[in-house]
Structures are given as C-alpha cells and as structure tokens.
N, C-alpha and C. Protein backbone atom coordinates (compact mmCIF):
# COMPACT_ATOMS: atom_id res chain seq x y z
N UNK A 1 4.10 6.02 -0.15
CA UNK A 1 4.51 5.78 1.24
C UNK A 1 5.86 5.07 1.24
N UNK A 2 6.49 5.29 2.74
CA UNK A 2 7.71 4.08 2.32
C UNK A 2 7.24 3.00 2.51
N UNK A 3 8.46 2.18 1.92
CA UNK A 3 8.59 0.92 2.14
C UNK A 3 10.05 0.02 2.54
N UNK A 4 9.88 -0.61 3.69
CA UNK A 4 11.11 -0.75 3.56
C UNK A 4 11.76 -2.57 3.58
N UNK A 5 12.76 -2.24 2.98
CA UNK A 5 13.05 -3.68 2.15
C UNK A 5 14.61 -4.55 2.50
N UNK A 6 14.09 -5.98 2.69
CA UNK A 6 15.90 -6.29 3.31
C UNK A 6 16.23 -7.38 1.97
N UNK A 7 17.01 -7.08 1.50
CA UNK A 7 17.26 -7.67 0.08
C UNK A 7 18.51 -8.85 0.46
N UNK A 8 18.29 -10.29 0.03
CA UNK A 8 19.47 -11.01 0.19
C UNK A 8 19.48 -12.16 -0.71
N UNK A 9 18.43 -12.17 -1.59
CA UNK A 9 18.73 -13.16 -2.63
C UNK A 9 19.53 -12.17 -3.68
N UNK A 10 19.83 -13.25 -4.29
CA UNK A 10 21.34 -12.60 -5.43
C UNK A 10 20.58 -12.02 -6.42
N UNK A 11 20.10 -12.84 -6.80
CA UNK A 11 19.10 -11.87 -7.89
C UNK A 11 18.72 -10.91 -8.23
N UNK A 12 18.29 -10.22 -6.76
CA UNK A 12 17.85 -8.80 -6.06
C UNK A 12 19.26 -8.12 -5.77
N UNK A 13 19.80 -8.24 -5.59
CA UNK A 13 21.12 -8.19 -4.99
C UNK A 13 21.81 -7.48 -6.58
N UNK A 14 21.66 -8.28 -7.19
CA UNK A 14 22.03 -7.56 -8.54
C UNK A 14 21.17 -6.73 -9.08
N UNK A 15 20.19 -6.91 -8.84
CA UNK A 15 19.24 -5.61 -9.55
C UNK A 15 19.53 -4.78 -9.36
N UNK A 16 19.33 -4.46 -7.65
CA UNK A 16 19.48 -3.25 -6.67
C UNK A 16 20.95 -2.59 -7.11
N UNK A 17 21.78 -3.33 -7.42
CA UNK A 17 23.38 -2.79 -7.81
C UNK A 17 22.94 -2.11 -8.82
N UNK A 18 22.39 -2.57 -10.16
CA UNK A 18 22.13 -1.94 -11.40
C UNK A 18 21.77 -0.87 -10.92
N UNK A 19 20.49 -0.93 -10.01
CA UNK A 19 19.85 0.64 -9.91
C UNK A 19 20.12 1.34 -9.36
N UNK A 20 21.23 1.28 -8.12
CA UNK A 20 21.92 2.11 -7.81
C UNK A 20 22.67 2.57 -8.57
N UNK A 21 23.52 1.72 -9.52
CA UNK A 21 24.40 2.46 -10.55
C UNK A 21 24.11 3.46 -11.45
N UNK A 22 22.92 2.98 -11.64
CA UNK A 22 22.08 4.26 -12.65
C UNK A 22 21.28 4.71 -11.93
N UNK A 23 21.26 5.56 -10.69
CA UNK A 23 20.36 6.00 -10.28
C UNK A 23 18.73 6.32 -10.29
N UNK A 24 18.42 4.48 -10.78
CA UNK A 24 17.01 3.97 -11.15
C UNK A 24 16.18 3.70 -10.21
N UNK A 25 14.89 3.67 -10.02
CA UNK A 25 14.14 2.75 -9.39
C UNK A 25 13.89 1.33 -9.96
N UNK A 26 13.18 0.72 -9.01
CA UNK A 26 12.60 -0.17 -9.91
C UNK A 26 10.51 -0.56 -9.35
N UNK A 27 10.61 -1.86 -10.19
CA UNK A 27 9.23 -1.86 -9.98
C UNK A 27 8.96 -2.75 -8.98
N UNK A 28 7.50 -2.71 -8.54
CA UNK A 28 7.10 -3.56 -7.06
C UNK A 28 6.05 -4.15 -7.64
N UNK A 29 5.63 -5.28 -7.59
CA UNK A 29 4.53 -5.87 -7.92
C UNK A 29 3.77 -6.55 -6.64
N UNK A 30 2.54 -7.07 -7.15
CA UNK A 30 2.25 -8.57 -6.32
C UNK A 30 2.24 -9.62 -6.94
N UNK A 31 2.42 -10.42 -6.13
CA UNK A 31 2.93 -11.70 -6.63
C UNK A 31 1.29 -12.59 -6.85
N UNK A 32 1.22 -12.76 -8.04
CA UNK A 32 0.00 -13.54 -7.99
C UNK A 32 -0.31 -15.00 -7.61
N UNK A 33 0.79 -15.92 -8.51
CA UNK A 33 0.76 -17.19 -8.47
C UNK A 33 2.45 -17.06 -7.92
N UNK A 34 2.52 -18.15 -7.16
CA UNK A 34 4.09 -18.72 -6.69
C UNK A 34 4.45 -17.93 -5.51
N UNK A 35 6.13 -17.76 -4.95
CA UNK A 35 6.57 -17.41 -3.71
C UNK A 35 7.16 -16.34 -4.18
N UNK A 36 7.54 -15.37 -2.90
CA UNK A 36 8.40 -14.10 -3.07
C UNK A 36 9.78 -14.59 -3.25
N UNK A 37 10.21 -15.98 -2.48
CA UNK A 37 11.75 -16.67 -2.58
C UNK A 37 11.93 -17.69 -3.76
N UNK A 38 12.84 -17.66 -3.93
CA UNK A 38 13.66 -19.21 -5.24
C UNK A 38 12.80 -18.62 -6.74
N UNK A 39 11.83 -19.94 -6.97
CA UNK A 39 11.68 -19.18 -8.19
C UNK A 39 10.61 -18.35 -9.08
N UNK A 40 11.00 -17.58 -10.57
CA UNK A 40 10.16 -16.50 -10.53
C UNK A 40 8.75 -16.31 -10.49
N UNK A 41 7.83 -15.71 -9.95
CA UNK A 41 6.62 -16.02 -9.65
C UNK A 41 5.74 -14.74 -10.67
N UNK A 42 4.33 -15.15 -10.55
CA UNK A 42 3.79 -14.97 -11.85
C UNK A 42 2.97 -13.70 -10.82
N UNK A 43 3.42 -12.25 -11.60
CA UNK A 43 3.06 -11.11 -10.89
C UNK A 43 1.37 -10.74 -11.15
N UNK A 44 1.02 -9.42 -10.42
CA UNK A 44 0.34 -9.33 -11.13
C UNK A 44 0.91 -7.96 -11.84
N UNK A 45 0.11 -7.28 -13.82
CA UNK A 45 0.32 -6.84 -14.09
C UNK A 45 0.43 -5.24 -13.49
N UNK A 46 -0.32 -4.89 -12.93
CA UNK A 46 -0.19 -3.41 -12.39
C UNK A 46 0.48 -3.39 -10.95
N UNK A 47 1.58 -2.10 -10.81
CA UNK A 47 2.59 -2.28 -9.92
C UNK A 47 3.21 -0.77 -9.27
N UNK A 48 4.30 -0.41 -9.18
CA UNK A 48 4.29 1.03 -8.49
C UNK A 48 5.96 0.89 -8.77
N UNK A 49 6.32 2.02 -9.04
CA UNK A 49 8.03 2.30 -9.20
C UNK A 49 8.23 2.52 -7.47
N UNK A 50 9.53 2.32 -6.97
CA UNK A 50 9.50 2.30 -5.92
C UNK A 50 11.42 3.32 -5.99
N UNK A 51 11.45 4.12 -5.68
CA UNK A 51 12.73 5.23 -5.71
C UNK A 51 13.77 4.65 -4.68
N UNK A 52 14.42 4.14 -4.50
CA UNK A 52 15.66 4.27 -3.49
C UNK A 52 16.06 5.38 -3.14
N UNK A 53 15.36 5.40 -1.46
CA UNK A 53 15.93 6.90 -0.47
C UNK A 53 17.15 6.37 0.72
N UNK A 54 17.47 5.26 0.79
CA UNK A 54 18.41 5.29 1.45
C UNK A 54 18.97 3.54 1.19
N UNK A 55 20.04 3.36 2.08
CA UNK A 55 20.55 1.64 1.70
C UNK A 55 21.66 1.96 2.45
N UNK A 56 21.69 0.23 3.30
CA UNK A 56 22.35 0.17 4.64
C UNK A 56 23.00 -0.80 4.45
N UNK A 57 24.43 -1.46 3.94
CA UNK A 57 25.33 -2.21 2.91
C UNK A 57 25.51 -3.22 4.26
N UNK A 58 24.92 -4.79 4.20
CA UNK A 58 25.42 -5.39 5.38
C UNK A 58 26.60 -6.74 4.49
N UNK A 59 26.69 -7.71 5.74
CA UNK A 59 28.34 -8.38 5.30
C UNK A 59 26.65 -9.50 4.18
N UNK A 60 27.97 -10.31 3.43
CA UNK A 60 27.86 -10.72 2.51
C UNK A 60 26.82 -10.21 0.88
N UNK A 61 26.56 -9.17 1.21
CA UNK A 61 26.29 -8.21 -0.15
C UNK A 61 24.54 -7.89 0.55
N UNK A 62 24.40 -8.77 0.97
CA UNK A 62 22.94 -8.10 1.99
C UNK A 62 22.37 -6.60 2.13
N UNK A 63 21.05 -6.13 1.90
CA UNK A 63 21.07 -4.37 1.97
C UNK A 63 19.69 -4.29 3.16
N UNK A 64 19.32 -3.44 3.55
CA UNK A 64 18.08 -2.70 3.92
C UNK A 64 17.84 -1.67 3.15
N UNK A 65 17.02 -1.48 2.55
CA UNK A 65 16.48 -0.37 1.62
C UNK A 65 15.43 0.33 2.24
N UNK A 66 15.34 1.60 2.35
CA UNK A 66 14.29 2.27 2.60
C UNK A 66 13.84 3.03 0.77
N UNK A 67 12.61 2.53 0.30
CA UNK A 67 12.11 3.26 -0.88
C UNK A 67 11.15 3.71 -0.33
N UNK A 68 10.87 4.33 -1.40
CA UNK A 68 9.23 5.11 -1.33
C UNK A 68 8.78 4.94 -2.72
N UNK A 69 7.45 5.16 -3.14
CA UNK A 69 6.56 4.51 -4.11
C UNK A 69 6.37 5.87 -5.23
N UNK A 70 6.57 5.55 -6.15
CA UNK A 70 6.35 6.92 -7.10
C UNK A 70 5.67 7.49 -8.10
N UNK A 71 5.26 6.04 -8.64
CA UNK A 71 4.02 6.30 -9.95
C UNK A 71 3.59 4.91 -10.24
N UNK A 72 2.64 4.75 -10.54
CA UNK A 72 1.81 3.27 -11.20
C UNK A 72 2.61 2.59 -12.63
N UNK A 73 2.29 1.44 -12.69
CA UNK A 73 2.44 1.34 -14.29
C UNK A 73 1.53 0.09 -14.79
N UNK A 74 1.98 -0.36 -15.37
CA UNK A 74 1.16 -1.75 -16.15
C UNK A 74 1.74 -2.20 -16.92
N UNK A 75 2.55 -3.21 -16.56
CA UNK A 75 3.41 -4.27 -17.41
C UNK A 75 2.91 -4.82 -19.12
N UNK A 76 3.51 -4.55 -19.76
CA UNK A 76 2.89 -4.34 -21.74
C UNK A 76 3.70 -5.66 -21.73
N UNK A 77 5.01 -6.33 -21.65
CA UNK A 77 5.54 -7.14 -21.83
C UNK A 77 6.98 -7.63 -21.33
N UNK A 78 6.88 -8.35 -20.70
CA UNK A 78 8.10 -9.24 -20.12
C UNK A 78 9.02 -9.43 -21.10
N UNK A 79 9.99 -8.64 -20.98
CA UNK A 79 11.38 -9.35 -21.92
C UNK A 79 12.33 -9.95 -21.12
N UNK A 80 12.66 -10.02 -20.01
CA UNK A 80 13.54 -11.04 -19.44
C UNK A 80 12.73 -11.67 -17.82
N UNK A 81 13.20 -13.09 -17.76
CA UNK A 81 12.34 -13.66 -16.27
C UNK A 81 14.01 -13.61 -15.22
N UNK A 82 14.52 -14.27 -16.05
CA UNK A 82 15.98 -14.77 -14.99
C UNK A 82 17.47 -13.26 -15.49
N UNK A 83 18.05 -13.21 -14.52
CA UNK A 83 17.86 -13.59 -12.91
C UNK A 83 16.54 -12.82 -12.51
N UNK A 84 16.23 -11.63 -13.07
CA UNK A 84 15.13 -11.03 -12.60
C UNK A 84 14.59 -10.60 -13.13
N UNK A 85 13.34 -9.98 -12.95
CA UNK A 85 12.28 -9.71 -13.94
C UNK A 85 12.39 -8.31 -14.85
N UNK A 86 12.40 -7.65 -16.17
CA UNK A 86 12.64 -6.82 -16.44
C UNK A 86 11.33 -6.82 -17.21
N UNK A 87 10.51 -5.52 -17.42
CA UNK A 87 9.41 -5.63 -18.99
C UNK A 87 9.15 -4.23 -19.02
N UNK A 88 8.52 -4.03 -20.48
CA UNK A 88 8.04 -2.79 -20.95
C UNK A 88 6.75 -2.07 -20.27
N UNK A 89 6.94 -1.36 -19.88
CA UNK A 89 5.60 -0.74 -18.91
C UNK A 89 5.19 0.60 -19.95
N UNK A 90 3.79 0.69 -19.20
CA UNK A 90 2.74 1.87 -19.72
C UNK A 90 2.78 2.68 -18.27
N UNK A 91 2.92 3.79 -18.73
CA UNK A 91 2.72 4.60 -16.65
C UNK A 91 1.05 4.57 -16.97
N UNK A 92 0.69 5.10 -15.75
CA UNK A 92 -0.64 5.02 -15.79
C UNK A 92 -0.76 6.26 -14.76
N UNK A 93 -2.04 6.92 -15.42
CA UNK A 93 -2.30 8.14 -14.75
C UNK A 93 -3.69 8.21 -14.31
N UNK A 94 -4.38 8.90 -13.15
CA UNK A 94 -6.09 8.79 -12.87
C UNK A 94 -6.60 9.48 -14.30
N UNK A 95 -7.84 9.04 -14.38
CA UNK A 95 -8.92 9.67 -15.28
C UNK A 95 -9.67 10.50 -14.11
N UNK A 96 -10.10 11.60 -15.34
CA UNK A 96 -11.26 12.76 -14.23
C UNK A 96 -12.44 12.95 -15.19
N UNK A 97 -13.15 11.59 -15.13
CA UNK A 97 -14.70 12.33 -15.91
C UNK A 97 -15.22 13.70 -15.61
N UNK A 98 -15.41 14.36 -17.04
CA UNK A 98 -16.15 15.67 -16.92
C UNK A 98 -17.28 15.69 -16.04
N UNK A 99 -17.13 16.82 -14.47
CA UNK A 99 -18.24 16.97 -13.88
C UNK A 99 -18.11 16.10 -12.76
N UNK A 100 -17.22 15.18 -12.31
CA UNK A 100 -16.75 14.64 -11.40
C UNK A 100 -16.82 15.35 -10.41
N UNK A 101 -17.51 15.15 -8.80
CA UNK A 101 -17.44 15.74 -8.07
C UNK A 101 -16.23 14.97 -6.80
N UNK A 102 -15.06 15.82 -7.30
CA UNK A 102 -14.12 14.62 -6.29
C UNK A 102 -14.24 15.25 -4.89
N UNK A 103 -14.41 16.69 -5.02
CA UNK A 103 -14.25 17.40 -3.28
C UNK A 103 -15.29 16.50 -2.47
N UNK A 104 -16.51 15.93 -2.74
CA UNK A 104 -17.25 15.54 -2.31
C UNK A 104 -17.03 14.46 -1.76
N UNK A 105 -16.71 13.48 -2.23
CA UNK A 105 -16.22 12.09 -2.20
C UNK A 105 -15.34 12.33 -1.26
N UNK A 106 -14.22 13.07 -1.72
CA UNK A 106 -12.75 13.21 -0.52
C UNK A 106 -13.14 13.30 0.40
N UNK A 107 -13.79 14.37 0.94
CA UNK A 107 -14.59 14.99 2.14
C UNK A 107 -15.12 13.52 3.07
N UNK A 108 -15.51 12.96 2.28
CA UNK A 108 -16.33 11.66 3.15
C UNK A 108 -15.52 10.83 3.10
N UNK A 109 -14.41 10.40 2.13
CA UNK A 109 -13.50 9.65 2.63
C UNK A 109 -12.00 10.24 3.99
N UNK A 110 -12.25 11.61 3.68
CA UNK A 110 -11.66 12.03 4.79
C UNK A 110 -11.94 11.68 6.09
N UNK A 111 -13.63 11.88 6.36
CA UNK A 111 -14.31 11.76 7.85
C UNK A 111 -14.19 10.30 7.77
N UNK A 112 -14.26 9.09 6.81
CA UNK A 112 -14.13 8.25 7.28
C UNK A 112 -12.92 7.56 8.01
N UNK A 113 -12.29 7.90 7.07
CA UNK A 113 -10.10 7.63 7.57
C UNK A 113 -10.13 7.95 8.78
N UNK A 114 -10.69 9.12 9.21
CA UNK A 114 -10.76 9.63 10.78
C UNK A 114 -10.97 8.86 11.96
N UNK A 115 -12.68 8.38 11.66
CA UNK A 115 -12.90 7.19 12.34
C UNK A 115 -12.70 6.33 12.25
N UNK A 116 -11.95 5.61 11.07
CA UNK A 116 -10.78 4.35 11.33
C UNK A 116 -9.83 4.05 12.31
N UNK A 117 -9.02 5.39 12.01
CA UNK A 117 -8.50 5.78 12.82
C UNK A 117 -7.99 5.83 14.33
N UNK A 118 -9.08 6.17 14.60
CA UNK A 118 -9.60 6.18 16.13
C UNK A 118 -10.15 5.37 16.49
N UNK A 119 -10.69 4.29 15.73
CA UNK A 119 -11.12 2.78 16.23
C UNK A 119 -9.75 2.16 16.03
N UNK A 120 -8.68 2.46 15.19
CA UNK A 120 -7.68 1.47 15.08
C UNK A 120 -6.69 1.83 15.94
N UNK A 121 -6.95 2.78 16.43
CA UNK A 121 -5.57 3.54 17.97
C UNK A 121 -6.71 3.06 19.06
N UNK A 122 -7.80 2.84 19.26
CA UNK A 122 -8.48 2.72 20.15
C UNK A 122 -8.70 1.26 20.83
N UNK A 123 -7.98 0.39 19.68
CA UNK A 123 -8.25 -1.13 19.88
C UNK A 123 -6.91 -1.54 19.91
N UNK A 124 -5.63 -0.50 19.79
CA UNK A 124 -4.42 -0.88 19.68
C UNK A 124 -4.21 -0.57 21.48
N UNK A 125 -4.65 0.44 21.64
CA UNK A 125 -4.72 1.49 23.59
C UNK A 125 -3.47 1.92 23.28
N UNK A 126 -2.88 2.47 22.16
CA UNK A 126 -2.55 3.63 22.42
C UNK A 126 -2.84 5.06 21.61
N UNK A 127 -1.72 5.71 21.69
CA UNK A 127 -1.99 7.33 21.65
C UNK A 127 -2.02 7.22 20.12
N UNK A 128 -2.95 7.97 19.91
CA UNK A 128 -3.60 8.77 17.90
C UNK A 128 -2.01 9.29 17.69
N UNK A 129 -1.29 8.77 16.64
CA UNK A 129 0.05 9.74 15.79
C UNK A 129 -0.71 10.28 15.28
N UNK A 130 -0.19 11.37 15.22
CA UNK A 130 -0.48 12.71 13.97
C UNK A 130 -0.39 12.25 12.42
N UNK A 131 -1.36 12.30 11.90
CA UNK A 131 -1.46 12.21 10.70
C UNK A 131 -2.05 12.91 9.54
N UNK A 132 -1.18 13.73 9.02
CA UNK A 132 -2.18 14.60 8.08
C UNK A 132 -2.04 14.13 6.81
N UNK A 133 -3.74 14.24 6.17
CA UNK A 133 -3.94 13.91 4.82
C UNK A 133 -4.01 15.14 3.80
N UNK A 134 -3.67 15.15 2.49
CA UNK A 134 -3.60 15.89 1.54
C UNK A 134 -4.70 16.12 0.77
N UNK A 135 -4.80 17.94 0.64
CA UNK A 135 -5.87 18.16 -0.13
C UNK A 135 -6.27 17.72 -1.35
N UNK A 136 -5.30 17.12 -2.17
CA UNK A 136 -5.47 16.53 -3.45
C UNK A 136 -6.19 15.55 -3.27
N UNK A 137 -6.88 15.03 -4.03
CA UNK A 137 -7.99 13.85 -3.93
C UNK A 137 -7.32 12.67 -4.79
N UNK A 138 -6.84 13.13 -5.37
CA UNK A 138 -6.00 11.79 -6.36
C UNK A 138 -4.94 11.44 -4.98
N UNK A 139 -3.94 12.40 -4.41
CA UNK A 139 -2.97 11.90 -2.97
C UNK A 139 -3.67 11.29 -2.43
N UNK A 140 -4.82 12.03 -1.49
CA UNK A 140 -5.65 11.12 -0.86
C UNK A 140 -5.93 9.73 -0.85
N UNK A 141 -6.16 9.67 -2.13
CA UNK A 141 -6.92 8.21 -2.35
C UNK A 141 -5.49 7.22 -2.19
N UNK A 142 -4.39 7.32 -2.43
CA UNK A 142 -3.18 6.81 -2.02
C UNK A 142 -2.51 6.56 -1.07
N UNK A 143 -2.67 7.86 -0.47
CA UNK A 143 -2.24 7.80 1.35
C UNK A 143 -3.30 7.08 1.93
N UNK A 144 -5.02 6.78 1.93
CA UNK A 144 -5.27 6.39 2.17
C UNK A 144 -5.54 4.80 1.77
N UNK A 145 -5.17 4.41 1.07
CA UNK A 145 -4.94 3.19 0.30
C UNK A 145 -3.38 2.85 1.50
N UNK A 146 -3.06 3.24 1.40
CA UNK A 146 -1.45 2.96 2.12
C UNK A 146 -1.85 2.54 3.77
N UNK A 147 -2.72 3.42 4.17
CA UNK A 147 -2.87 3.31 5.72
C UNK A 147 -4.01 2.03 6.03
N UNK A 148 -4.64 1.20 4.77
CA UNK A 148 -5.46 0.94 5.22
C UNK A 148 -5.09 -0.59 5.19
N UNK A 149 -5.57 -1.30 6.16
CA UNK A 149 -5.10 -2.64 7.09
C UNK A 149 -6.01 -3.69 6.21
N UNK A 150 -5.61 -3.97 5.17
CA UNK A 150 -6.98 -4.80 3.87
C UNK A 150 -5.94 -5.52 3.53
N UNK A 151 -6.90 -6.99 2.59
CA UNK A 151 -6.26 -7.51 2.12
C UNK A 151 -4.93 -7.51 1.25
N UNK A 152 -4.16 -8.21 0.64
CA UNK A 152 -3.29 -7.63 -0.39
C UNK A 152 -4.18 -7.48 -1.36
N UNK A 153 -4.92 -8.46 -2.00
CA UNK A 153 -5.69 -8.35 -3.20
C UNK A 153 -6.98 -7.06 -3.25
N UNK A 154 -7.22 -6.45 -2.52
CA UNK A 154 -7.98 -5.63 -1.78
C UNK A 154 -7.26 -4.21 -2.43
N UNK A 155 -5.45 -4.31 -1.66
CA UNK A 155 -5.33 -3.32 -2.33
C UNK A 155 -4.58 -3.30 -3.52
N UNK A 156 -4.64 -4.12 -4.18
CA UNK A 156 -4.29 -4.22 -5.95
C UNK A 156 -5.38 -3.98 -6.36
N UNK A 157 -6.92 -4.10 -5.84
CA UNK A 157 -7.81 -3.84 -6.85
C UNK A 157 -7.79 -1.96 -7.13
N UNK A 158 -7.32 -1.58 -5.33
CA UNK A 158 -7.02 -0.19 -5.34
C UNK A 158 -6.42 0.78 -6.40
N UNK A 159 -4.75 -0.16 -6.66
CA UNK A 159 -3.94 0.15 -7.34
C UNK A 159 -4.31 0.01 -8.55
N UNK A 160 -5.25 -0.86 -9.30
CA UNK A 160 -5.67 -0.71 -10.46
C UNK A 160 -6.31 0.04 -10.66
N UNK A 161 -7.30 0.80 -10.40
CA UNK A 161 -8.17 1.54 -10.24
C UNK A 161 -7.98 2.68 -11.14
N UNK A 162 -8.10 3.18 -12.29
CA UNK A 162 -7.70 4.04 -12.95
C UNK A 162 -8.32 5.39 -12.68
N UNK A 163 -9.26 5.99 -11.81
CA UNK A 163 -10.11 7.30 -12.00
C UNK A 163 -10.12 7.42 -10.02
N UNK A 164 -9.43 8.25 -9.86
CA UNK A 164 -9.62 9.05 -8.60
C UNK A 164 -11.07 9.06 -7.51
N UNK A 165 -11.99 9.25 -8.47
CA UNK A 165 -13.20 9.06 -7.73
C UNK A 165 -13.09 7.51 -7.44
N UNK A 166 -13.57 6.81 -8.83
CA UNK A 166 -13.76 5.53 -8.49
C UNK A 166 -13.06 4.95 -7.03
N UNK A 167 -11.68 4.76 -7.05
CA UNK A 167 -10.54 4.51 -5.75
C UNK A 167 -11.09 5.30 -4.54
N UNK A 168 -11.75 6.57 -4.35
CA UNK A 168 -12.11 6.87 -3.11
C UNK A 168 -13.51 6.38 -2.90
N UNK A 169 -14.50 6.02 -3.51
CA UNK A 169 -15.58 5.37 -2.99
C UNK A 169 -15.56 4.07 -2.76
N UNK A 170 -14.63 3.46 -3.49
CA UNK A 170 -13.84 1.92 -3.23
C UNK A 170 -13.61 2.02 -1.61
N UNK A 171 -12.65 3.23 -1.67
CA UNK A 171 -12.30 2.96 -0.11
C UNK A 171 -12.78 3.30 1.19
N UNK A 172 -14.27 4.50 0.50
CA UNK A 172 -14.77 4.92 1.33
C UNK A 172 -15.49 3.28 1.64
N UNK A 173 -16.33 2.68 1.10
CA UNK A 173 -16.66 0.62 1.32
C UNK A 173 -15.89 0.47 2.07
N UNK A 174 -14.53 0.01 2.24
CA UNK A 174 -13.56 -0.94 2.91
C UNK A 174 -13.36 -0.17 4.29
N UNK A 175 -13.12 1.58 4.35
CA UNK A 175 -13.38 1.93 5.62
C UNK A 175 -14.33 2.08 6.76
N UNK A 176 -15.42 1.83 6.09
CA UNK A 176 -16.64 1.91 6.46
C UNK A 176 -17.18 0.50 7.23
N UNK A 177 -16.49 -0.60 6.57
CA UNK A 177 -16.31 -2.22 6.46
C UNK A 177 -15.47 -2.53 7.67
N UNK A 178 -14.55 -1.97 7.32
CA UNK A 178 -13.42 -2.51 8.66
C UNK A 178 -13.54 -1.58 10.21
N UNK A 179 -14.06 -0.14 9.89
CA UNK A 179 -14.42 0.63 11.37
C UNK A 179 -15.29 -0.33 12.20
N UNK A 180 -16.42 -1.07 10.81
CA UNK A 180 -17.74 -1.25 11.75
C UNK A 180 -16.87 -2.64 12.60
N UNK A 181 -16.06 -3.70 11.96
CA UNK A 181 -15.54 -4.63 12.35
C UNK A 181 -14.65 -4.23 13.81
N UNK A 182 -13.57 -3.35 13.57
CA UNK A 182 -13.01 -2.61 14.66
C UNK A 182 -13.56 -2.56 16.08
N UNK A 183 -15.05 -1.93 15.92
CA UNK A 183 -15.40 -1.20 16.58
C UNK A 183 -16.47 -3.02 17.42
N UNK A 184 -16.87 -3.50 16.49
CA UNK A 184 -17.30 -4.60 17.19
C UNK A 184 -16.39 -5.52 18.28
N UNK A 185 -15.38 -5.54 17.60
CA UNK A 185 -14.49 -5.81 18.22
C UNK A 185 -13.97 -5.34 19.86
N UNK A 186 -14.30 -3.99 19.56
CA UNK A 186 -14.07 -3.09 21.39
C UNK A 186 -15.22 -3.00 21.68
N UNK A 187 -16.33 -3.04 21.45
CA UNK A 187 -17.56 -3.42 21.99
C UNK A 187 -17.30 -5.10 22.88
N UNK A 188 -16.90 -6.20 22.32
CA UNK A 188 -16.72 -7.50 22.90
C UNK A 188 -15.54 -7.38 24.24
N UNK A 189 -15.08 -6.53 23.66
CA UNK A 189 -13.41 -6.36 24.84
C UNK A 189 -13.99 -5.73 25.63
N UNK A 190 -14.94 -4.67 26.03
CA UNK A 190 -15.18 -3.58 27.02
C UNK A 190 -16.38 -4.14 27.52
N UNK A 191 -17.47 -5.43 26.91
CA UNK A 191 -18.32 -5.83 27.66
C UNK A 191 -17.20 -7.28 28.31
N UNK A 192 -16.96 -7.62 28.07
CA UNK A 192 -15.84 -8.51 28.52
C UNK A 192 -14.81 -8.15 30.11
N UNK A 193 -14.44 -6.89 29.65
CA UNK A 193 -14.10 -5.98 30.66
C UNK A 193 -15.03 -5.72 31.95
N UNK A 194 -15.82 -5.17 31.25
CA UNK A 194 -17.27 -5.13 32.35
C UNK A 194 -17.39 -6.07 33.20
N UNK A 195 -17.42 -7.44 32.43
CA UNK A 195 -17.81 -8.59 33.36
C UNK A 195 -16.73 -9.00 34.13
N UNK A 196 -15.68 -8.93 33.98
CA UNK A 196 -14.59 -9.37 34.91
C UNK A 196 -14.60 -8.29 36.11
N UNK A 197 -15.02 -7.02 35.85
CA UNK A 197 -15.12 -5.78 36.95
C UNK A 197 -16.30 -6.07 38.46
N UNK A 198 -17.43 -6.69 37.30
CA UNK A 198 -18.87 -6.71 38.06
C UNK A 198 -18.86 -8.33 38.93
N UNK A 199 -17.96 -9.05 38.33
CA UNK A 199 -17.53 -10.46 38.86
C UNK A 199 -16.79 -10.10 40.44
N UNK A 200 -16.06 -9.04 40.70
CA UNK A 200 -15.00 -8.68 41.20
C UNK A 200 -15.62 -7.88 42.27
C-alpha cells in the first residue's frame, strides 16, 4: 500500500538523497523501544522495503515522499546505527504447506473485510469507496493487513507471519474482533438516537 512520508530530520534527509541517487528503496521498520525523533531507536527485526514513487523537494532540504511497500525482510545484522540505520537483511517469502487450503480461508477472509467494511463506512456516515481485493491469497492477506484499523504491534505480528494461510486466519480473528466492536458501537449511537427522537 502507500505510504506517505514528510522527511526533515537530516539523517533521513541524507538517506533519502542516497536512495534517490541510486535509485534504491529503503527499509521501514517499527520502532520497538525509543522515539521515531533524535535518537536511534531499537527496531523491530522484521520490516518492508518501501520504493520511492514520487518526492515533493520543500525549502530547507525537507521532502514529502509518497512510497509504496514492496517485499518483507528480516534484519541478520546491523552494520551501521549513526547517522542512520543500515543492516544485512534476509527477504522473506510466504510458506505454502502441502495441501493448504488457501481458497478457503481467503473466501472467509474476503466476506469478512466486507463486513468490516460496512460497519467501518457505517460508523464513519459516509459513502462505501470502492475497493477491490485480489484473487491471490498471499495479496490478500496484505491488502488486508493494510486496511485494517489494529494495533501497531497487531500488525507486526501480521508482518511476521511467514505462511499465507496462517496471516489470513490471524486476520480473519482481528476482523471478526473489531466488526463485532464497530458494530456495538452503532448499536449505542442509534439507541441513543432513538432516545433523543422519542424524548422529542
């Protein structure tokens, strides 16, 4: 998915130069221990390359970045902290146990995303955007990892997740978790509603 990014510490500031120069990405982590500002904070190991699709040059070396996310990895070893973080990564790819039934799984994490969905446009009052999901079940489990309103740590456990199935029954839980919450939620607002109507 994108992401989009306003870069103004120097640090970053120099990275982003490098990787524009070499027409690199770089990596995105979460931050486990410490702050996103001043100094370097202790990530966690699994993370996502993130591509530079566009960059909007403001005054004093300042950028807006629009990236998008491109493959997993898993940090093997830190060779530099300052100014910024550089280390040796492993990419990381899903596993497909023999006999895996992923159409199945997708299918139900599909209908669930649906009714997320529509509880989460329904509690916002406005109009459903169009959103289409991908037949791939490994995409899936990503796009829907992306759309879904969870913790951060919630979705790093996502991003670790090495096997396609595993990640969609993960998320089929958390959608299933947060609709029912959603939906309690416009249940309290519409009896709430009620009573200010029947008061009236």
């Amino acid at each position: 998915m994108a992401l989009p990014l306003h870069v103004f510490e120097e640090r970053y500031k120099q990275m982003i130069g490098r990787c524009l120069e070499t027409n690199e990405g770089f990596g995105v982590v979460l931050i486990r221990e410490g702050r996103e500002v001043g100094a370097p904070a202790d990530p966690f190991a699994v993370g996502t390359v993130a591509r530079i699709a566009s960059v909007e040059r403001l005054p004093d070396g300042r950028m807006n970045l629009v990236t998008v996310g491109t493959r997993r990895f898993r940090c093997v070893e830190h060779v530099q902290v300052e100014p910024y973080r550089i280390a040796r990564v492993r990419w990381l790819d899903d596993e497909t146990p023999a006999g895996e039934d992923l159409a199945a799984v997708a299918r139900e994490v599909r209908e669930a995303v649906e009714d997320y969905l529509k509880a989460i446009y329904s509690l916002a009052e406005r109009p459903r955007r169009a959103l289409e999901f991908p037949d791939d079940p490994a995409m899936l489990s990503f796009q829907v990892g992306a759309v879904l309103q969870i913790a951060a740590r919630e979705r790093q456990r996502l991003l670790e997740t090495d096997a396609t199935a595993a990640r969609l029954r993960q998320e089929l839980t958390y959608l299933r978790r947060e609709t029912r919450l959603i939906r309690m939620l416009l249940s309290r607002r519409d009896s709430g509603n009620a009573g200010r109507f029947s008061r009236n």
